[in-house]
PDB file of N, CA and C in Angstrom:
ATOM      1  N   UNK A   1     101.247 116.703 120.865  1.00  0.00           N
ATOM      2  CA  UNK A   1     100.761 115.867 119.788  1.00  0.00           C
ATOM      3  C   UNK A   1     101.955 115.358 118.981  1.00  0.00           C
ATOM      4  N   UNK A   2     102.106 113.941 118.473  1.00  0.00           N
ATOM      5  CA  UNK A   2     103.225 113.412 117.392  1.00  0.00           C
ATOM      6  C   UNK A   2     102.845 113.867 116.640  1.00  0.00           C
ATOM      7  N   UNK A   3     103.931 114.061 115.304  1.00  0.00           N
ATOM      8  CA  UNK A   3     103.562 114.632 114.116  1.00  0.00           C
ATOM      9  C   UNK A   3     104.525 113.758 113.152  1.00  0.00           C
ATOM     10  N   UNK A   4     104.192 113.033 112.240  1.00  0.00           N
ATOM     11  CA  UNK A   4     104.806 112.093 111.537  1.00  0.00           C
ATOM     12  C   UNK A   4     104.450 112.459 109.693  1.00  0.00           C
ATOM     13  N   UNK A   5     106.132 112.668 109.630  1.00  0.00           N
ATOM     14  CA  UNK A   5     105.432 113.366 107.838  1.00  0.00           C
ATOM     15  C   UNK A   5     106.141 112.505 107.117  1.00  0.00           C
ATOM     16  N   UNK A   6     106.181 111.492 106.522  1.00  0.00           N
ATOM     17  CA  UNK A   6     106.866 109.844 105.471  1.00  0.00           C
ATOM     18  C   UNK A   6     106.563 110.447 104.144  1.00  0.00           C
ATOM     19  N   UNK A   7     107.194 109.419 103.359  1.00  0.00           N
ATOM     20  CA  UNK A   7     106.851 109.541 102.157  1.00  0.00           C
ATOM     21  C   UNK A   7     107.131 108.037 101.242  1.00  0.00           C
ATOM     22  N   UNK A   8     106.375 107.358 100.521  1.00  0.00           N
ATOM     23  CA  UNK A   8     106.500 106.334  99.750  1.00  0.00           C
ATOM     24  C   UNK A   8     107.189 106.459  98.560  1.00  0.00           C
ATOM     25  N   UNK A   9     108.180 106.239  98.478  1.00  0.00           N
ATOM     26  CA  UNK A   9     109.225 106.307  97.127  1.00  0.00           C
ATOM     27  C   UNK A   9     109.093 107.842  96.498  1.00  0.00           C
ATOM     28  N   UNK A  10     109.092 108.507  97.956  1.00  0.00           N
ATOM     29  CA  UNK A  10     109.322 110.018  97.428  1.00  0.00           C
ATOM     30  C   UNK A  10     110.241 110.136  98.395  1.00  0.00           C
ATOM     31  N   UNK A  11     111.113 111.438  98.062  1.00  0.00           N
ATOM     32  CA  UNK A  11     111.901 112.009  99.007  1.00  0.00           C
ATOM     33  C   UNK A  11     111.075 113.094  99.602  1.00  0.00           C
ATOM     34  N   UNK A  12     111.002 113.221 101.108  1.00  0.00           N
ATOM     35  CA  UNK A  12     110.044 114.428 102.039  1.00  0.00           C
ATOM     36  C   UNK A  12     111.464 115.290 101.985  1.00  0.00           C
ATOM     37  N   UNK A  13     110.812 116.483 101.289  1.00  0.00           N
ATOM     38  CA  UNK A  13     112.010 118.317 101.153  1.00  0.00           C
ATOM     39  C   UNK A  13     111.512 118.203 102.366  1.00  0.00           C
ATOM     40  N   UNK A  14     112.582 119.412 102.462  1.00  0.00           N
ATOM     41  CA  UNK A  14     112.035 120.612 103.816  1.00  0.00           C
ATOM     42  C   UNK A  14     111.047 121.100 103.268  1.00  0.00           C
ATOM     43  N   UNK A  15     110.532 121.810 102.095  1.00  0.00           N
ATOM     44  CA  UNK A  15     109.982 122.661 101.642  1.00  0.00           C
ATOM     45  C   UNK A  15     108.118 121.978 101.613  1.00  0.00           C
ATOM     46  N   UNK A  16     108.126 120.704 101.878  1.00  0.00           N
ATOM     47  CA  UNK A  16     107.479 119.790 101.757  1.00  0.00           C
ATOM     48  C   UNK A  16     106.645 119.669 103.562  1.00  0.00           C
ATOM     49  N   UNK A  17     107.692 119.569 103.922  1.00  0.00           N
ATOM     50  CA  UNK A  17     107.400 119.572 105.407  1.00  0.00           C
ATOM     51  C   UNK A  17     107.228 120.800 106.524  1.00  0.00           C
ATOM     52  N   UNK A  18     107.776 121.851 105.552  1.00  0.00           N
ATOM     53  CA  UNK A  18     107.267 123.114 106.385  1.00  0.00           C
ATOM     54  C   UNK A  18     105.705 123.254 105.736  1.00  0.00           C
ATOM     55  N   UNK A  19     105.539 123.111 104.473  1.00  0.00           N
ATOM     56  CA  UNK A  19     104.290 123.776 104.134  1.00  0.00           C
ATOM     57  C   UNK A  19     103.070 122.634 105.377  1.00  0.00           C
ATOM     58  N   UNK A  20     103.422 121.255 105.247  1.00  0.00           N
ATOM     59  CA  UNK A  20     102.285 120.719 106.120  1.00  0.00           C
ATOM     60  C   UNK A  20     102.817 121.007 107.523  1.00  0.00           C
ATOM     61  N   UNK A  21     103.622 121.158 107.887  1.00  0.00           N
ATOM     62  CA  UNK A  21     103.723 121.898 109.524  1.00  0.00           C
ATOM     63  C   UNK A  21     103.192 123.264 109.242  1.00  0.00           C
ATOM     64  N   UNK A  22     103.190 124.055 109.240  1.00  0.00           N
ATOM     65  CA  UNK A  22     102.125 125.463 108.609  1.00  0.00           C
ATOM     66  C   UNK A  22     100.565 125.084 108.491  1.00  0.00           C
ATOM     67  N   UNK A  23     100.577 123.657 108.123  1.00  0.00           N
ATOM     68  CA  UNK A  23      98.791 123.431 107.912  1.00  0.00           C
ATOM     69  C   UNK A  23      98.144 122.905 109.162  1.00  0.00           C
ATOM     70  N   UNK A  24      99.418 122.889 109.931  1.00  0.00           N
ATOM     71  CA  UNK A  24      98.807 121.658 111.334  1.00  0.00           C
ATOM     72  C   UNK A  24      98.177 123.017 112.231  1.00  0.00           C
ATOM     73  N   UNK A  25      98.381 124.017 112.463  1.00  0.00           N
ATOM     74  CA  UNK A  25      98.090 124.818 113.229  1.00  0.00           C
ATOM     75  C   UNK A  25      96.544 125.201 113.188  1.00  0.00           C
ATOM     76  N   UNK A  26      96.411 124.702 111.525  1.00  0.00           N
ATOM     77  CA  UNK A  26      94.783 124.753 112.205  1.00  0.00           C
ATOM     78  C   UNK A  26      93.776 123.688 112.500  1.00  0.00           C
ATOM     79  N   UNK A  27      94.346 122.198 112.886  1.00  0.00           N
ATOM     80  CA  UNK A  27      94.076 121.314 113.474  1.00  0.00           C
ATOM     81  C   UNK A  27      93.662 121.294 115.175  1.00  0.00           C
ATOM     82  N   UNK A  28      95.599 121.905 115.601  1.00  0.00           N
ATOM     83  CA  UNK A  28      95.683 122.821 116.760  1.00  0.00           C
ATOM     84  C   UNK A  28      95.038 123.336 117.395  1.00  0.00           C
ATOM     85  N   UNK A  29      94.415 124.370 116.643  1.00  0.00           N
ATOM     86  CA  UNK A  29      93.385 125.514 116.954  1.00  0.00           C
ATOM     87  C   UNK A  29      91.860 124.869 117.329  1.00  0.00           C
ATOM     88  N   UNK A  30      91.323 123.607 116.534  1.00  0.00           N
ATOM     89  CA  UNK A  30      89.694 123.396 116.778  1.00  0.00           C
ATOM     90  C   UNK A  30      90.051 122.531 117.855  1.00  0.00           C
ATOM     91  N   UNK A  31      91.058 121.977 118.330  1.00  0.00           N
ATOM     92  CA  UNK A  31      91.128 121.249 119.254  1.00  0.00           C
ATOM     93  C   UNK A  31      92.687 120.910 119.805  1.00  0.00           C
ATOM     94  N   UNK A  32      92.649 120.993 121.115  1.00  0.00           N
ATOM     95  CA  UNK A  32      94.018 121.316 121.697  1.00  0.00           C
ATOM     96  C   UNK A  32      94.556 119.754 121.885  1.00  0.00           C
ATOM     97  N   UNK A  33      93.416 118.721 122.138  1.00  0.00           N
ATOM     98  CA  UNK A  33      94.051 117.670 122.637  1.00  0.00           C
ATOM     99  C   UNK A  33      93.856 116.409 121.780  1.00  0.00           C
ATOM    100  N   UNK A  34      94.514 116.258 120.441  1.00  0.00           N
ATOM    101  CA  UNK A  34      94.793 115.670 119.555  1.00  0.00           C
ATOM    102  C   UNK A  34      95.731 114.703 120.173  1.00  0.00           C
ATOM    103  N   UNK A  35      95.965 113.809 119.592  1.00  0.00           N
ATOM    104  CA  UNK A  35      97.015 112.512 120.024  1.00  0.00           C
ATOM    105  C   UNK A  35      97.973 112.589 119.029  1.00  0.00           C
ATOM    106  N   UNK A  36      97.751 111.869 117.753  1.00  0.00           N
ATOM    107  CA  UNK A  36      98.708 112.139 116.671  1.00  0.00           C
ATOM    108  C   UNK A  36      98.259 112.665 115.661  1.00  0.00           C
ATOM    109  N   UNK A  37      99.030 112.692 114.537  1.00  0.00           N
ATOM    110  CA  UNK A  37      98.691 112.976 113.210  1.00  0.00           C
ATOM    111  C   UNK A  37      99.936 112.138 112.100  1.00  0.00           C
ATOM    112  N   UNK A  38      99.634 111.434 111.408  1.00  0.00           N
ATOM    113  CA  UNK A  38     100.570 111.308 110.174  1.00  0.00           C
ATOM    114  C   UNK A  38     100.045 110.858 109.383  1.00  0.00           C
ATOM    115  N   UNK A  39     100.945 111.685 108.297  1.00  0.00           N
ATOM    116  CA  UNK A  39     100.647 111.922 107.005  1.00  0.00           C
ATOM    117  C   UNK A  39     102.190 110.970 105.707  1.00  0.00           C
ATOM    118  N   UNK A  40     101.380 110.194 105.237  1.00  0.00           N
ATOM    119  CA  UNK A  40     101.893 109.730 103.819  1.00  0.00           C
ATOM    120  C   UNK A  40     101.902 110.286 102.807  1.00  0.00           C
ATOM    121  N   UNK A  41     103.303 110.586 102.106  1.00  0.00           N
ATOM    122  CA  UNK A  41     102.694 111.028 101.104  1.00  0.00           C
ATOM    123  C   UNK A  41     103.551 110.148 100.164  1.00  0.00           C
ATOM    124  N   UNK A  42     102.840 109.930  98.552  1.00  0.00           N
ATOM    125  CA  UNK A  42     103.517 109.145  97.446  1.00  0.00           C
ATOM    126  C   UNK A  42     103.062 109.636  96.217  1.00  0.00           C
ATOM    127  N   UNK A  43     103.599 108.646  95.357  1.00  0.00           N
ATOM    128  CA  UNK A  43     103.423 108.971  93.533  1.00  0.00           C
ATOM    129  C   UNK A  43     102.974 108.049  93.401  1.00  0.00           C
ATOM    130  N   UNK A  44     102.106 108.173  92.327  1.00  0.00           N
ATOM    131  CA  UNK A  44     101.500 106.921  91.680  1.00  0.00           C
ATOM    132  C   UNK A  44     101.212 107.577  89.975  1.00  0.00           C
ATOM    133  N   UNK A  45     101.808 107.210  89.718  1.00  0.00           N
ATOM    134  CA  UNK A  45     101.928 107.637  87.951  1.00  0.00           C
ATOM    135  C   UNK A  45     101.869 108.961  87.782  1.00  0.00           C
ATOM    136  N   UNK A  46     101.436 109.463  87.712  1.00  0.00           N
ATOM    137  CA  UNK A  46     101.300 111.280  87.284  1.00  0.00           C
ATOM    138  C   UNK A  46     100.157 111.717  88.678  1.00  0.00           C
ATOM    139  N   UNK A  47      99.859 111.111  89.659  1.00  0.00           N
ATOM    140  CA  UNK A  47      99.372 111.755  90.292  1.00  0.00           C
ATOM    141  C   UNK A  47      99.748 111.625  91.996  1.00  0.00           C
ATOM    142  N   UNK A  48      99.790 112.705  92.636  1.00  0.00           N
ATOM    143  CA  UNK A  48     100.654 112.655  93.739  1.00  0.00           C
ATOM    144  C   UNK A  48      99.678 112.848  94.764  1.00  0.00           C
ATOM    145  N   UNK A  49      99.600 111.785  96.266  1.00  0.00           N
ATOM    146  CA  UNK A  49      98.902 111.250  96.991  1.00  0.00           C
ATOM    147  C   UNK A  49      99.296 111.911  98.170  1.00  0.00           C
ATOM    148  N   UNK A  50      98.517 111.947  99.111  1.00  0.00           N
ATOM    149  CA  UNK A  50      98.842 112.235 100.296  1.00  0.00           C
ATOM    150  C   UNK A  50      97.266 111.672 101.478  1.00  0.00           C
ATOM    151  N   UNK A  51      97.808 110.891 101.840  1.00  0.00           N
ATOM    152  CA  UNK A  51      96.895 110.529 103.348  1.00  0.00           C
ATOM    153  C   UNK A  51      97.037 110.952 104.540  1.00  0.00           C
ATOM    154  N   UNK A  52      96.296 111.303 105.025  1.00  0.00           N
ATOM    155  CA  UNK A  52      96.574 111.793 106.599  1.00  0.00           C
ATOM    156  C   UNK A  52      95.631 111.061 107.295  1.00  0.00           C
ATOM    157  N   UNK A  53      96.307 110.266 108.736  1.00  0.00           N
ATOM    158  CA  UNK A  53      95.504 110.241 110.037  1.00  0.00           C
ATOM    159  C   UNK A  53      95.493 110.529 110.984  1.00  0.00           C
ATOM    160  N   UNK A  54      94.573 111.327 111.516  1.00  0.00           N
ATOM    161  CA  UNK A  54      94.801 111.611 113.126  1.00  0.00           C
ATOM    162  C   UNK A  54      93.830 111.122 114.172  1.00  0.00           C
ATOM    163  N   UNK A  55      94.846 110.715 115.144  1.00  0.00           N
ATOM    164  CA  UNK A  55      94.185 110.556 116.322  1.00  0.00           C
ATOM    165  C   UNK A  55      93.339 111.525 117.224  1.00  0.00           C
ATOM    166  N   UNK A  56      92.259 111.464 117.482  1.00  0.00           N
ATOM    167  CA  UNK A  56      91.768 112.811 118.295  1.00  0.00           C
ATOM    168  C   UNK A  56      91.226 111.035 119.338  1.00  0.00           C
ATOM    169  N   UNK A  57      91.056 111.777 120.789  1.00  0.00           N
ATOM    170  CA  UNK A  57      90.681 110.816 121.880  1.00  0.00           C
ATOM    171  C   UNK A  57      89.086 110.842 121.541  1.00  0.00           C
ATOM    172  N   UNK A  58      89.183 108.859 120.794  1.00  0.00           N
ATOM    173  CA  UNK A  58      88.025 108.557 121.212  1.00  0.00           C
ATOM    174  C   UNK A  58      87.512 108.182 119.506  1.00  0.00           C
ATOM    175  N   UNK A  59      88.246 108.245 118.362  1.00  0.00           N
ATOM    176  CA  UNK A  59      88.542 108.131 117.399  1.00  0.00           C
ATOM    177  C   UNK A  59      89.761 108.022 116.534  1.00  0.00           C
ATOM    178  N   UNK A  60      89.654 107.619 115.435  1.00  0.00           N
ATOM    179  CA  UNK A  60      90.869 108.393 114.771  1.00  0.00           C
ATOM    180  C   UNK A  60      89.511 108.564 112.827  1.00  0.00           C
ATOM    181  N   UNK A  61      90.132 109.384 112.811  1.00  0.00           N
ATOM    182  CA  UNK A  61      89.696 109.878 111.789  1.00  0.00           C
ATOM    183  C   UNK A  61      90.623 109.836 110.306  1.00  0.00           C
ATOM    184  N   UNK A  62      90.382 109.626 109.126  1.00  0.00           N
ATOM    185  CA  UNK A  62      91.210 109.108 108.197  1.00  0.00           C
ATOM    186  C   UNK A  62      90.802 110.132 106.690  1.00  0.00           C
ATOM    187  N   UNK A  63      91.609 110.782 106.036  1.00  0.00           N
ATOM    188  CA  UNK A  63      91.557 111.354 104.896  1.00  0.00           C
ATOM    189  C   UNK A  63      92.557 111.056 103.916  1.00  0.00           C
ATOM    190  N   UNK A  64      92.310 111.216 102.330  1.00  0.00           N
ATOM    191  CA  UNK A  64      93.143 110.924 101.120  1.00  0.00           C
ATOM    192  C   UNK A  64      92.939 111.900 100.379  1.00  0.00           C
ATOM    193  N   UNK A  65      93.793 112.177  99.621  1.00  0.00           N
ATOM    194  CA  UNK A  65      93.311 112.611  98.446  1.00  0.00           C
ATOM    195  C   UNK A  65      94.693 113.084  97.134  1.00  0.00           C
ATOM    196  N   UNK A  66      94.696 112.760  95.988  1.00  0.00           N
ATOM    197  CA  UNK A  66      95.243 112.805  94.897  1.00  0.00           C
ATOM    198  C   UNK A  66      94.831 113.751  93.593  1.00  0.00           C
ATOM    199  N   UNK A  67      96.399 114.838  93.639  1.00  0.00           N
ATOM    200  CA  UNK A  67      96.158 115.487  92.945  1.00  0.00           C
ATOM    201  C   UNK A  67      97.854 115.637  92.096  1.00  0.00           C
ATOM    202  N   UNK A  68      97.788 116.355  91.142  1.00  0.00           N
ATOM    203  CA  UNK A  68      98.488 116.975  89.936  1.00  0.00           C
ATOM    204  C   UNK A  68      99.663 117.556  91.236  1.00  0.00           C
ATOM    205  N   UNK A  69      99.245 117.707  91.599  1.00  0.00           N
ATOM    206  CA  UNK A  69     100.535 119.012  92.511  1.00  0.00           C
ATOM    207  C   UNK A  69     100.805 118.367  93.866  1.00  0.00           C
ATOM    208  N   UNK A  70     101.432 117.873  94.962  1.00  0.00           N
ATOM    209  CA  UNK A  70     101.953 117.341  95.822  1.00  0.00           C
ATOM    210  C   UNK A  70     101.235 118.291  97.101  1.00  0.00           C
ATOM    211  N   UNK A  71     101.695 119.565  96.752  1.00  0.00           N
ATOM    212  CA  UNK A  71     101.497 120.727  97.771  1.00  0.00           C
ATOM    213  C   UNK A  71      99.492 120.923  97.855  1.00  0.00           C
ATOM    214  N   UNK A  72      99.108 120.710  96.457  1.00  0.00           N
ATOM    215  CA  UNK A  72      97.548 120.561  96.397  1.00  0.00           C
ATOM    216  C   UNK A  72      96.911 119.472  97.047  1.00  0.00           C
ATOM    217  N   UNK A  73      97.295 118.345  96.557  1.00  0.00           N
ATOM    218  CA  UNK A  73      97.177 117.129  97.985  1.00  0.00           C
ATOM    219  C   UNK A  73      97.104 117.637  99.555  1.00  0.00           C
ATOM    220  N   UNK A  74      98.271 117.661  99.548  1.00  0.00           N
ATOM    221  CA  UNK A  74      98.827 118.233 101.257  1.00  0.00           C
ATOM    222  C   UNK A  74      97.742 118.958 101.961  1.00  0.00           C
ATOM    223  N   UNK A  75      97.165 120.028 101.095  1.00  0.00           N
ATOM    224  CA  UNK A  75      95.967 121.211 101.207  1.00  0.00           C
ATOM    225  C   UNK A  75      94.941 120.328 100.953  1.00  0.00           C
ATOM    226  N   UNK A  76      94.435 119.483 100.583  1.00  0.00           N
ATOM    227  CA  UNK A  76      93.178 118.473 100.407  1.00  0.00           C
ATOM    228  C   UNK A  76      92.962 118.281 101.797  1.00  0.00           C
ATOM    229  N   UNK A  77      93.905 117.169 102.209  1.00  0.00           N
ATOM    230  CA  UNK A  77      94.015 116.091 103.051  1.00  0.00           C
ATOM    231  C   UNK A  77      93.267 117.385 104.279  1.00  0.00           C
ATOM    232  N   UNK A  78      94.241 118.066 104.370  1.00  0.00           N
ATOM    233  CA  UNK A  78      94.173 118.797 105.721  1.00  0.00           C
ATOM    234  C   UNK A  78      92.776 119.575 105.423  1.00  0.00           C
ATOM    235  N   UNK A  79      92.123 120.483 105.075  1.00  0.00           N
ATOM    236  CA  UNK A  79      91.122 120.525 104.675  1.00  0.00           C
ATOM    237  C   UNK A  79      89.921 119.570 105.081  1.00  0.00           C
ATOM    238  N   UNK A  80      90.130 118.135 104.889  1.00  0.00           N
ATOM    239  CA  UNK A  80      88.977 117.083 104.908  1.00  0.00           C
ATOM    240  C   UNK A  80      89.165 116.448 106.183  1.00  0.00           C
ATOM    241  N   UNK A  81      90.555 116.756 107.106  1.00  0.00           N
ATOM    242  CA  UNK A  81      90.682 116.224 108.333  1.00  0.00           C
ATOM    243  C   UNK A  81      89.782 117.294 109.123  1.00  0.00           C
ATOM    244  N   UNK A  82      90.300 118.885 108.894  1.00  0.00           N
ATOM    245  CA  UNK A  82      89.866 119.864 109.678  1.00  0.00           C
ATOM    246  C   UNK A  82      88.032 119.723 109.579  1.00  0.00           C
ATOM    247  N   UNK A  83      87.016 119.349 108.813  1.00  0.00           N
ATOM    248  CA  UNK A  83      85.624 119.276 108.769  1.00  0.00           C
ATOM    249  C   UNK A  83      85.545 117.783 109.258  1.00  0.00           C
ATOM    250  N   UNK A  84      86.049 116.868 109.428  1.00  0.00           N
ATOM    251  CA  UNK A  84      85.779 115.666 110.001  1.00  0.00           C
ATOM    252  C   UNK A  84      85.925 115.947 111.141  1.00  0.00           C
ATOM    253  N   UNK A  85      87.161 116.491 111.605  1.00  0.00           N
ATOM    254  CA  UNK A  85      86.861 117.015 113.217  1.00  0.00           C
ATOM    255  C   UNK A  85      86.232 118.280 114.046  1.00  0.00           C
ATOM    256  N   UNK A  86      85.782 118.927 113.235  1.00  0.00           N
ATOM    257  CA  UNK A  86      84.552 119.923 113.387  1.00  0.00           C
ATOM    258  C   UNK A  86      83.283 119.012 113.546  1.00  0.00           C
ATOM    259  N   UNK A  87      83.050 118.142 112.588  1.00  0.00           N
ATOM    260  CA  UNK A  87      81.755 117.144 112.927  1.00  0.00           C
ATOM    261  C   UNK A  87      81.900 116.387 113.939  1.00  0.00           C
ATOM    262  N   UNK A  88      83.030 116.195 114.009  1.00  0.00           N
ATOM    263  CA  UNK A  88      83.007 115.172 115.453  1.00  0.00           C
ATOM    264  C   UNK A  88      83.320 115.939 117.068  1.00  0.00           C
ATOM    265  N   UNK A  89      83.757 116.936 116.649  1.00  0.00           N
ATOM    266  CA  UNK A  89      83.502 117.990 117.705  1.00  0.00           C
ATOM    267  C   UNK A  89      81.778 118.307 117.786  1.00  0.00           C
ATOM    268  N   UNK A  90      81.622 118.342 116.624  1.00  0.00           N
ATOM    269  CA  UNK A  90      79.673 119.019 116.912  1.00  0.00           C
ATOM    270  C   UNK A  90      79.092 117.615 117.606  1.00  0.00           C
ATOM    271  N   UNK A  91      79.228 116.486 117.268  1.00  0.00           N
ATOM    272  CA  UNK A  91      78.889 115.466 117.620  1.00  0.00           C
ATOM    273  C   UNK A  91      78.962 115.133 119.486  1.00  0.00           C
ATOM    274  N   UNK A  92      80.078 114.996 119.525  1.00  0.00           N
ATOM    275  CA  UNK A  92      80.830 114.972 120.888  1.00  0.00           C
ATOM    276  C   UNK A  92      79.865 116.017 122.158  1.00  0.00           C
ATOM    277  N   UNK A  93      79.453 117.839 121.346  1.00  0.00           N
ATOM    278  CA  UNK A  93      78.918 118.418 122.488  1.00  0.00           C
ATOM    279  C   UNK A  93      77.881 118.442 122.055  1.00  0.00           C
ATOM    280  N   UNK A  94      77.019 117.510 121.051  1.00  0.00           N
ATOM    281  CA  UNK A  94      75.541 117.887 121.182  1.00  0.00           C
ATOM    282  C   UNK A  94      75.037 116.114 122.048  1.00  0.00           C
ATOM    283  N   UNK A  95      76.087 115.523 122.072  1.00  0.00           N
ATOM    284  CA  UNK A  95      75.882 114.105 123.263  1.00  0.00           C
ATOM    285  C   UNK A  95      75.749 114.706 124.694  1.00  0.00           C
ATOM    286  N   UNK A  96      76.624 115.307 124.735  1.00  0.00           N
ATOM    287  CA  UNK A  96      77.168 115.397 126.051  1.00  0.00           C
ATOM    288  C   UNK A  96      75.733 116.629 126.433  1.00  0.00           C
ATOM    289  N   UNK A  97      75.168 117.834 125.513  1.00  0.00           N
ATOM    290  CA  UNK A  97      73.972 118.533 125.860  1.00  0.00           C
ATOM    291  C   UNK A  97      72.814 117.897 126.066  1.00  0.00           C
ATOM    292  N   UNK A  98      72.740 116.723 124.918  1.00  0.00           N
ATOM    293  CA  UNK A  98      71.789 115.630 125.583  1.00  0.00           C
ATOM    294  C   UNK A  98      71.530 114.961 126.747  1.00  0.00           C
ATOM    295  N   UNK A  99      72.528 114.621 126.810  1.00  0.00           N
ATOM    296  CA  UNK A  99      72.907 113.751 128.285  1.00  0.00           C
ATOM    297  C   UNK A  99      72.646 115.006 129.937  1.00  0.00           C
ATOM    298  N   UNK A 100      72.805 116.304 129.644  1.00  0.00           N
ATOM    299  CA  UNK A 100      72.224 117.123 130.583  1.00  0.00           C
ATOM    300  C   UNK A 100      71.175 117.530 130.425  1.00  0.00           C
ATOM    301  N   UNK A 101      70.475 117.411 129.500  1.00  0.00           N
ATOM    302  CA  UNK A 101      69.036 117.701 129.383  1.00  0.00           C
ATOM    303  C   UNK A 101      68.246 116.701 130.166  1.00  0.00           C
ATOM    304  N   UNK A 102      68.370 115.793 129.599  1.00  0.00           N
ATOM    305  CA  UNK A 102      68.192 114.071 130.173  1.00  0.00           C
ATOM    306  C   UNK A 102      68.174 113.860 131.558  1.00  0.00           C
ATOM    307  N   UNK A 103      69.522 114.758 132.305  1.00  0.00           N
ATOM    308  CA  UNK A 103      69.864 114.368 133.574  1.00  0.00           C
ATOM    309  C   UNK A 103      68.899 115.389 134.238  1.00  0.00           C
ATOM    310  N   UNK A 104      68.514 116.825 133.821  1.00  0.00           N
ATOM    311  CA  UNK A 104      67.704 117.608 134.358  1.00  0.00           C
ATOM    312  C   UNK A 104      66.376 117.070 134.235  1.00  0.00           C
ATOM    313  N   UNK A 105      65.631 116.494 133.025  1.00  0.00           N
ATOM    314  CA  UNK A 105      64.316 115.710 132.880  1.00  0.00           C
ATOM    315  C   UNK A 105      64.194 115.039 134.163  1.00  0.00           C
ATOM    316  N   UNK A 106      65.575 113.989 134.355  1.00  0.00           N
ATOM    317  CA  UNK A 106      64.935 113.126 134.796  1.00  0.00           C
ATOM    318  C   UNK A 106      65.531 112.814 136.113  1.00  0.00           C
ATOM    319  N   UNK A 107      66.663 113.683 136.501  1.00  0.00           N
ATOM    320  CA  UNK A 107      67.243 113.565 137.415  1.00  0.00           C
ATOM    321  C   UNK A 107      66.468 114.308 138.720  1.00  0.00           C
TER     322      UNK A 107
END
């Protein structure tokens, strides 16, 4: 999987980029065959942004979110990616259970 960590008129620490490499592992885990992932992160007056998108085959799925703390963002984003692709994982095998039910009905 690519892993792309930017930042908009911020400087990306290390300290910045280990904590969201640490968060990717449980992306990893609900699903092995992800395409990409990257994540923006910026300032916008007193509040600090972070977007993430990832590619999973057959979508891409898109999260934001803005908070007080940079590192609280970071923990948003990933958070709202990991239940978007749990739903689209539930999605994905209750098609595909359909589609064998279907084929036993009627096959």
């Amino acid at each position: 999987m690519q892993f792309q960590l930017s930042g908009q008129q911020i400087e990306v620490t290390q300290a910045l980029r280990d904590h969201a490499t640490a968060k990717l592992d449980r992306l990893t885990r609900l699903d092995d065959k992800l395409i990409s992932l990257v994540i923006v992160l910026s300032v916008d007056k007193l509040q600090q942004c972070a977007e993430g998108t990832l590619g999973v085959t057959g979508t891409t799925l898109h999260a934001e979110a803005a908070e007080p703390d940079m590192y609280a963002s970071i923990d948003i984003v990933f958070d709202k990616l990991v239940s978007q692709l749990r739903k689209h994982r539930e999605k994905i095998s209750d098609k595909h259970q359909q589609e064998a039910r279907e084929a036993r009905l009627y096959g």
